[in-house]
Protein backbone atom coordinates (compact mmCIF):
# COMPACT_ATOMS: atom_id res chain seq x y z
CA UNK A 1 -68.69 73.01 88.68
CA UNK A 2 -65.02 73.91 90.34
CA UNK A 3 -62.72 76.19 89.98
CA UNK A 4 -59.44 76.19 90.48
CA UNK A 5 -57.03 79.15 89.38
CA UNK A 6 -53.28 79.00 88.93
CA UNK A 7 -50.13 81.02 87.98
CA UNK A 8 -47.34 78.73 86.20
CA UNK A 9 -44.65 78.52 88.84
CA UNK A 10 -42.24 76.70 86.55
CA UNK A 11 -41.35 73.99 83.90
CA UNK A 12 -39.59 70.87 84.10
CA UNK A 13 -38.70 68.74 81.51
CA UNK A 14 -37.92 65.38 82.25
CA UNK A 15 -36.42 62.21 80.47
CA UNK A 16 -37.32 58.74 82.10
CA UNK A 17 -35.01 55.90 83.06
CA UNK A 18 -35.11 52.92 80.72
CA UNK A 19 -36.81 49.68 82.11
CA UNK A 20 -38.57 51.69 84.88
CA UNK A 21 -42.06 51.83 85.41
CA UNK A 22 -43.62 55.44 84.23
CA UNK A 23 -45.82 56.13 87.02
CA UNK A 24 -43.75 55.23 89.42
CA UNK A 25 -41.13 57.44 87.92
CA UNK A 26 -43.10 60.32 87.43
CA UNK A 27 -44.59 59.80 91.42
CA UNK A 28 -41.29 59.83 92.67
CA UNK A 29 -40.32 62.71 91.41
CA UNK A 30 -43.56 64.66 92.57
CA UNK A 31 -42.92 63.40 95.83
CA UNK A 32 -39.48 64.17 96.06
CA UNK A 33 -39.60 67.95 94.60
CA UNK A 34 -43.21 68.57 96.56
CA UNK A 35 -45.24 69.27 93.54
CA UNK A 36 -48.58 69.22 94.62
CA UNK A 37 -50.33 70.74 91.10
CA UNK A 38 -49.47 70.56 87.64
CA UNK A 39 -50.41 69.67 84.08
CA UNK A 40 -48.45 66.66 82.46
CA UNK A 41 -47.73 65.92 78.88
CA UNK A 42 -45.26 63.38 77.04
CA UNK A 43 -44.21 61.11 74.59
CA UNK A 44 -41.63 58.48 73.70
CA UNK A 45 -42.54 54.48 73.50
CA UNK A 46 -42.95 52.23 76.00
CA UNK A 47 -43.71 48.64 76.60
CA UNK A 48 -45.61 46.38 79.10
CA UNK A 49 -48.40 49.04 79.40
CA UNK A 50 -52.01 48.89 81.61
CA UNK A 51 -54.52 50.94 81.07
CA UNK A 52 -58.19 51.02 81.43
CA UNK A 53 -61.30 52.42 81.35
CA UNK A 54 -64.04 52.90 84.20
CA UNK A 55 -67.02 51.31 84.08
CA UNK A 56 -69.97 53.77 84.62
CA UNK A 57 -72.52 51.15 85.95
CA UNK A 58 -70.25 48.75 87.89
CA UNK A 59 -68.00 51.47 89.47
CA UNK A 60 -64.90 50.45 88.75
CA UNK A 61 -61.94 50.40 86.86
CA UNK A 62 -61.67 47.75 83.41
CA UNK A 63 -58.05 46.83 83.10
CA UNK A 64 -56.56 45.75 79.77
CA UNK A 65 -52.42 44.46 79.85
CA UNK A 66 -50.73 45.17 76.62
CA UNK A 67 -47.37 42.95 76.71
CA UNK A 68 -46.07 44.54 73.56
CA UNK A 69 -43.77 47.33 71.94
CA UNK A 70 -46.13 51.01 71.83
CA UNK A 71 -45.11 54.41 71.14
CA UNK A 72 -47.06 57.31 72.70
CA UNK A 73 -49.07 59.30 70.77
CA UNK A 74 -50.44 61.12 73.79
CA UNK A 75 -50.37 61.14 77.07
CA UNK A 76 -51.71 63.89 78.91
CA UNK A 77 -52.79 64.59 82.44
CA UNK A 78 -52.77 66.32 86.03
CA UNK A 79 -51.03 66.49 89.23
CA UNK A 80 -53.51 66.68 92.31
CA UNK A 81 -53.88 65.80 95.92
CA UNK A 82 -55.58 62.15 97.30
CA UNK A 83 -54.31 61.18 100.52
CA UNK A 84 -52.31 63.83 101.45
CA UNK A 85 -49.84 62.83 98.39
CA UNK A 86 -49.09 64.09 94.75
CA UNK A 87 -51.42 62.10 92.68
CA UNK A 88 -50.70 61.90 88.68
CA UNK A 89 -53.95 61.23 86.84
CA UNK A 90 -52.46 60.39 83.41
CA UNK A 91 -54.39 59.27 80.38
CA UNK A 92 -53.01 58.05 77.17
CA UNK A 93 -53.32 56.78 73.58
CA UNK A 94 -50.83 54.12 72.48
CA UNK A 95 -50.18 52.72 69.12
CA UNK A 96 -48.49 50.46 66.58
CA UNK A 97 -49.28 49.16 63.50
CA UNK A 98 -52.14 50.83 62.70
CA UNK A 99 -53.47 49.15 66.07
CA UNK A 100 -54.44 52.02 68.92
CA UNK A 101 -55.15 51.79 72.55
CA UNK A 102 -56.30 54.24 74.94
CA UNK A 103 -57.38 54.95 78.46
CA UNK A 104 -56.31 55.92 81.83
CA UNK A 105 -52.67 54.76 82.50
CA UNK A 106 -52.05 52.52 85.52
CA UNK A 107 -48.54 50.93 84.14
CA UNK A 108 -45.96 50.75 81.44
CA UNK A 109 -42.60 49.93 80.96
CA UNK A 110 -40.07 53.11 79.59
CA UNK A 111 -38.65 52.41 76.30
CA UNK A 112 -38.14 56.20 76.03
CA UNK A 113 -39.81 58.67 77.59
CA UNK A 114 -39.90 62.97 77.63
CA UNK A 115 -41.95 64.52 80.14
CA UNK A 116 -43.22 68.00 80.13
CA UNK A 117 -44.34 68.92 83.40
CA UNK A 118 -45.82 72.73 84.09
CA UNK A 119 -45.75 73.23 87.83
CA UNK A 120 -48.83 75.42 89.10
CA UNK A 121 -48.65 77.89 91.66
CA UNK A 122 -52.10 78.14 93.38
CA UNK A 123 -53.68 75.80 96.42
CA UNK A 124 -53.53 72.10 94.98
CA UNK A 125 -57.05 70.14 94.17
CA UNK A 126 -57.59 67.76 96.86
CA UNK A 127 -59.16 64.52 95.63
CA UNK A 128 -61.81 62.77 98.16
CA UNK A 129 -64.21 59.74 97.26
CA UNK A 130 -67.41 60.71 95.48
CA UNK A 131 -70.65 58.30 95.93
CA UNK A 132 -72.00 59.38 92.91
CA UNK A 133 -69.82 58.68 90.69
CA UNK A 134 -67.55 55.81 92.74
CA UNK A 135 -64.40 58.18 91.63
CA UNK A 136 -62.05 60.12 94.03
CA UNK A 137 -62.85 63.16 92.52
CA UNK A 138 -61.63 67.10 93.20
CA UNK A 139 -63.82 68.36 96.45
């Protein structure tokens, strides 16, 4: 197991452009303020969405496109190190209709979009490739 500790350096709260790509938006922003570690939470709607799921036995990542209207009704994740930069690993369920889909978030389209991002204080996670697993995983 590892262990990282923390102390809550501070709290942003952001609201995403419109049309933009959430990710992207959200990496941006890492980059450009230097955070390094965090825990991320939001919700709002978006559209255009890919997500996924990683297949144990084949090593690698299942991609599903969604090409319609979703809200969020979670999306929750981290803020580490791979390749030197901020990485957001963000996971999230998405629903409408009674229909819900869920998985690790590679790509969606902001409809609307509030971000709650708690910066940690501490050394950042560094993520490095892991032969066991096929994952870039905290060393």
């Amino acid at each position: 197991m590892k262990q990282f500790e923390f102390q809550i350096e501070k709290c942003h709260l952001l609201r995403l452009d419109y049309g933009k790509n959430l990710v992207d938006q959200l990496s941006s922003f890492l980059e450009k303020e230097g955070i390094e570690a965090a825990y991320v939470s939001g919700i709002g709607a978006v559209k255009n969405a890919e997500i996924g799921y990683y297949d144990q036995e084949k090593k690698e990542y299942v991609k599903r496109r969604i090409e319609e209207e979703l809200e969020i009704l979670s999306l929750s994740g981290n803020v580490s190190l791979k390749d030197g930069r901020p990485y957001p690993h963000i996971h999230v369920v998405l629903g409408k209709d009674g229909n819900v889909y869920a998985g690790h978030l590679f790509s969606a389209e902001v409809f609307a979009c509030e971000i709650f991002l708690l910066v940690l204080d501490g050394e950042a996670p560094v993520r490095e490739f892991d032969r066991q697993t096929g994952l870039f995983l905290w060393s």
